[in-house]
Protein backbone atom coordinates (compact mmCIF):
# COMPACT_ATOMS: atom_id res chain seq x y z
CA UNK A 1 -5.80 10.24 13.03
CA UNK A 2 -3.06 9.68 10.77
CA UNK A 3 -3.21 9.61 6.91
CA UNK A 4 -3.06 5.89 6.76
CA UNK A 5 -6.04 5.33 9.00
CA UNK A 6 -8.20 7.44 7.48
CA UNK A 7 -7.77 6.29 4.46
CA UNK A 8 -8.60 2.47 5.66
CA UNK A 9 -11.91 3.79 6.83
CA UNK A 10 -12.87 5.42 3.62
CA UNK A 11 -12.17 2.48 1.68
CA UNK A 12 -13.88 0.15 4.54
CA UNK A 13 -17.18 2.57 3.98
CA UNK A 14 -16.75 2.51 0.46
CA UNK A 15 -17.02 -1.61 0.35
CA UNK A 16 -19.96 -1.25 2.61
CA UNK A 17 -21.97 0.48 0.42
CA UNK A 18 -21.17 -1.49 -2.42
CA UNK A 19 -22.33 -4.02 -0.89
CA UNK A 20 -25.34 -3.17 -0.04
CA UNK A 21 -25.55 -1.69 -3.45
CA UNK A 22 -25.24 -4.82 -5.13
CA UNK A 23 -27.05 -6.80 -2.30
CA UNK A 24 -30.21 -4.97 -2.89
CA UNK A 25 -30.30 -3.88 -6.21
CA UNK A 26 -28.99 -7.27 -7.68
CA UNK A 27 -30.74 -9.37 -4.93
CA UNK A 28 -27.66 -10.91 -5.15
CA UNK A 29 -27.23 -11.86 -0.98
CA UNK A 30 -25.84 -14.82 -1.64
CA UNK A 31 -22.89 -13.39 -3.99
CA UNK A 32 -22.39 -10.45 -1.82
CA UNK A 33 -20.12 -11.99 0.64
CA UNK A 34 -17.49 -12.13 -2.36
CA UNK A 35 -16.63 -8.64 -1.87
CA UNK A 36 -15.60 -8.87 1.74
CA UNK A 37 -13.77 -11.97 0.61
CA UNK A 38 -12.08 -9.84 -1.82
CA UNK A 39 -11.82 -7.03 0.57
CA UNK A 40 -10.71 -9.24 3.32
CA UNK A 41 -7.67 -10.36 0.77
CA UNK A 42 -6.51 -6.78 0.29
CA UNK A 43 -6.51 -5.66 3.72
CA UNK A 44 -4.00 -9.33 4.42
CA UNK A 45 -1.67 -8.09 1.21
CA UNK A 46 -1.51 -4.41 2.22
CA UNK A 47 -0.65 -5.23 5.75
């Protein structure tokens, strides 16, 4: 894989686990989904 890819992974795992960070230690489920939303955002503007 090229340098580009692998770095879209790494950042793809690294909003997973903050999300379940802050899902479960927050109990914040219903708040969560902003991060994707925000994650979603960045991956349209880098693109």
């Amino acid at each position: 894989m090229d340098k580009k890819k692998i770095m879209n992974w790494i950042i793809a795992i690294i909003v997973a686990i903050l999300y379940l960070t802050v899902s479960i230690v927050f109990k914040a489920w219903a708040y969560s989904w902003l991060i994707w939303v925000t994650y979603a955002i960045y991956r349209f503007i880098v693109k």
